[in-house]
Protein backbone atom coordinates (compact mmCIF):
# COMPACT_ATOMS: atom_id res chain seq x y z
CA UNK A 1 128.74 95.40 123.59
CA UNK A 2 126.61 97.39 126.89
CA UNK A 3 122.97 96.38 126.72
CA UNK A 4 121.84 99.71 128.17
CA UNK A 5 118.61 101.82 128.09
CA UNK A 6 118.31 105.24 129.60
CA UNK A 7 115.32 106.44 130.46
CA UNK A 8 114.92 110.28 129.91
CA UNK A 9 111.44 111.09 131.52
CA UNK A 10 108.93 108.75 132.88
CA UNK A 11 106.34 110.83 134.55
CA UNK A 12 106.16 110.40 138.28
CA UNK A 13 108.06 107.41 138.23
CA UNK A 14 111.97 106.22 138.17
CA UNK A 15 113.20 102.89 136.54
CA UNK A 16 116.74 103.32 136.62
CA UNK A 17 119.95 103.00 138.77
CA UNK A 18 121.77 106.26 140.28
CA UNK A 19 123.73 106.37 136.97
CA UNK A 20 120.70 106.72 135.31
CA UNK A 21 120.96 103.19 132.93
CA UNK A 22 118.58 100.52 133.33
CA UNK A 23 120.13 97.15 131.74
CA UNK A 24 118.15 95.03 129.73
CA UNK A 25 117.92 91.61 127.72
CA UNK A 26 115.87 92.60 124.39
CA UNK A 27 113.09 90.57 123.81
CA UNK A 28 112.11 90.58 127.44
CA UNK A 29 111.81 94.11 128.85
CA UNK A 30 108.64 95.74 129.74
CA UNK A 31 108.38 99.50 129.91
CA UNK A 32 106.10 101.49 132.24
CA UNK A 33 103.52 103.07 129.76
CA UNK A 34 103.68 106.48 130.91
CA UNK A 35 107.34 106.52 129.43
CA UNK A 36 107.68 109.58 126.90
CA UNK A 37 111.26 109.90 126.27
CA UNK A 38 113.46 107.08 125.52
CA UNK A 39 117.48 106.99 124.53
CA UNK A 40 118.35 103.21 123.70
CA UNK A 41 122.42 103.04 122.99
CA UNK A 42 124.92 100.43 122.46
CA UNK A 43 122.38 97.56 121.79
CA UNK A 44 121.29 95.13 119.50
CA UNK A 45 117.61 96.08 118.84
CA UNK A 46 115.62 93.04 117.89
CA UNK A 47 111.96 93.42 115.97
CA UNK A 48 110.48 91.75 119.18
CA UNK A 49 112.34 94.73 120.61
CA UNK A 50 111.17 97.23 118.01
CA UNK A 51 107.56 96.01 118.27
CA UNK A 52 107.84 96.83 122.33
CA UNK A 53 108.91 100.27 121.64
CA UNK A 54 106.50 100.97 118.92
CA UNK A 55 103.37 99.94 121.57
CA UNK A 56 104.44 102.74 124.34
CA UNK A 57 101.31 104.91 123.94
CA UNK A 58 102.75 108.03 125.33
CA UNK A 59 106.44 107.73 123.75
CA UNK A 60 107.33 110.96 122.39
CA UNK A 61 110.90 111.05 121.89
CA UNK A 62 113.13 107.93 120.57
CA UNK A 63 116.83 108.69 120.50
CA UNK A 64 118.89 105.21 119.24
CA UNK A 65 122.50 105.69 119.32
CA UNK A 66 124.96 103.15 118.38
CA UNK A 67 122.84 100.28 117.74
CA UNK A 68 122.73 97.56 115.86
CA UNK A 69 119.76 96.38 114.58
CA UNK A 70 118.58 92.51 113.76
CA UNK A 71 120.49 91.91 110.22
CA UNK A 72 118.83 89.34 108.10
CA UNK A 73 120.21 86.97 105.17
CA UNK A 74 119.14 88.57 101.93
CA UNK A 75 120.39 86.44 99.29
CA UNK A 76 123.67 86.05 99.58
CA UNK A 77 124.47 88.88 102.09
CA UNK A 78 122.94 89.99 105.10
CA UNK A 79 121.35 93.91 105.70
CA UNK A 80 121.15 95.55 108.73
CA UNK A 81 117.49 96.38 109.00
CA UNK A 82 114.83 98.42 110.99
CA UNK A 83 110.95 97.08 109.59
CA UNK A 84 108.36 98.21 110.80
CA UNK A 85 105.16 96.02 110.08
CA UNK A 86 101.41 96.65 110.37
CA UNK A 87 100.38 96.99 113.85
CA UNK A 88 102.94 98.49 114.92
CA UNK A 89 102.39 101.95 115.57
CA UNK A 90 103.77 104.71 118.20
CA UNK A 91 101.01 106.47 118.49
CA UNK A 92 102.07 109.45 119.91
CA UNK A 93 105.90 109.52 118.90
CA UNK A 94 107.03 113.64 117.45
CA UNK A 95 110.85 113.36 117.59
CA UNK A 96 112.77 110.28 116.29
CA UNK A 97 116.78 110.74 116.59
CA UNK A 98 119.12 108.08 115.05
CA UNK A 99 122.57 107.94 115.39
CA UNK A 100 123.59 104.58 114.05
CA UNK A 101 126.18 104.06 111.33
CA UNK A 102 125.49 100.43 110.38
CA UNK A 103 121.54 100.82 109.90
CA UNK A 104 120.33 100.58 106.22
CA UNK A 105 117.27 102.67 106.17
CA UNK A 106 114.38 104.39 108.00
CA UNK A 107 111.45 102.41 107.35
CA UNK A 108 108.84 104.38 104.68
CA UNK A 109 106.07 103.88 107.55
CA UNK A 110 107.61 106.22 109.92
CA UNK A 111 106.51 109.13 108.06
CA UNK A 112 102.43 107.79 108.32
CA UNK A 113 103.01 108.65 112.22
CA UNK A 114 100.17 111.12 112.27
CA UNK A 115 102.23 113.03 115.67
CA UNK A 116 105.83 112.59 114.14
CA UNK A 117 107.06 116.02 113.57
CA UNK A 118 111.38 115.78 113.43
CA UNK A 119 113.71 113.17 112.08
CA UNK A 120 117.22 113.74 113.23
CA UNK A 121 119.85 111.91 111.44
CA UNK A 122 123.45 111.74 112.28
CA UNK A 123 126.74 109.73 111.70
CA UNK A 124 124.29 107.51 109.59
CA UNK A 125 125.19 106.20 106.20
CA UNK A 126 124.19 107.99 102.97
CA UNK A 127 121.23 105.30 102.80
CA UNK A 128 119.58 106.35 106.11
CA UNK A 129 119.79 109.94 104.69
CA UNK A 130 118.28 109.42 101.67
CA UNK A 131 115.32 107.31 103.37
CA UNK A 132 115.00 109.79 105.71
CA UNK A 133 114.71 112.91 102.98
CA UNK A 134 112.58 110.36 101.04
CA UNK A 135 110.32 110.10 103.69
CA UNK A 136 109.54 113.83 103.99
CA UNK A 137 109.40 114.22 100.03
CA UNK A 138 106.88 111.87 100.32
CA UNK A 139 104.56 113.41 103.07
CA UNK A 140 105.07 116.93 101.09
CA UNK A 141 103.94 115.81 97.81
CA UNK A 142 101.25 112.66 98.11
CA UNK A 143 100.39 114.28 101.70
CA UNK A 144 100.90 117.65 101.51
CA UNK A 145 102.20 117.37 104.83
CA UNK A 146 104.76 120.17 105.35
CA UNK A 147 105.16 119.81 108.95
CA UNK A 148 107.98 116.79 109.28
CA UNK A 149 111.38 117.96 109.61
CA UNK A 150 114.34 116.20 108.22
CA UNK A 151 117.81 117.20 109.83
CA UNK A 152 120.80 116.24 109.08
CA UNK A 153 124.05 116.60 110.60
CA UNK A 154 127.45 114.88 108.75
């Protein structure tokens, strides 16, 4: 499996090789902070990981394609899972695209991103979906947020 990163857009500044992929080992990788888009593919995505991303202050856009995230015993199976747990935060994050088949859910505390304004779900399982719609129910009716888009594409 690649361990790749792509960076979309860091302002003023490039990170990456001509082919546009920076590799990295998760768990060690330090972003510039002026970083505001952000494609991770083909990677296992640790919390450690997770926790990194969630602390870019000017991340707007998270695409993660083909990942697999951290899976953790749970009884007698394991689960595939992406927490997210308190102080963790992306502050400025409005589009969050996730194209990963094996991932069990979006985490609830995605949709208390005050900036978040699209979730874009594809080739996911039914579980992500349902998170995901969950999510916006949620911010419509206890929020009466009706700003955060759910799409979903089969």
């Amino acid at each position: 499996m690649f361990r790749l990163v792509r960076v979309l857009d860091i302002m003023d500044n490039s990170f990456t090789d001509r082919s546009g992929f920076l590799e990295i080992i998760p768990n060690v990788v330090k972003f510039p902070c002026k970083i505001r888009k952000l494609a991770i593919s083909e990677c296992v995505v640790s919390r450690i990981f997770l926790t990194t991303l969630c602390g870019l202050p000017n991340l707007e856009v998270l695409k993660i394609e083909y990942c697999v995230f951290e899976t953790y015993e749970v009884g007698e199976s394991e689960e595939e899972e992406w927490e997210i747990t308190e102080g963790d935060e992306f502050r400025s994050l409005q589009f969050l695209s996730l194209r990963c088949y094996q991932l069990e859910e979006v985490p609830c505390d995605i949709g208390d991103i005050p900036t978040l304004q699209e979730i874009f779900v594809r080739e996911c399982g039914a579980s992500v979906v349902a998170s995901a719609l969950n999510i916006q129910k949620v911010q419509k009716e206890e929020y009466d947020n009706n700003d955060l888009k759910v799409l979903i594409q089969d």
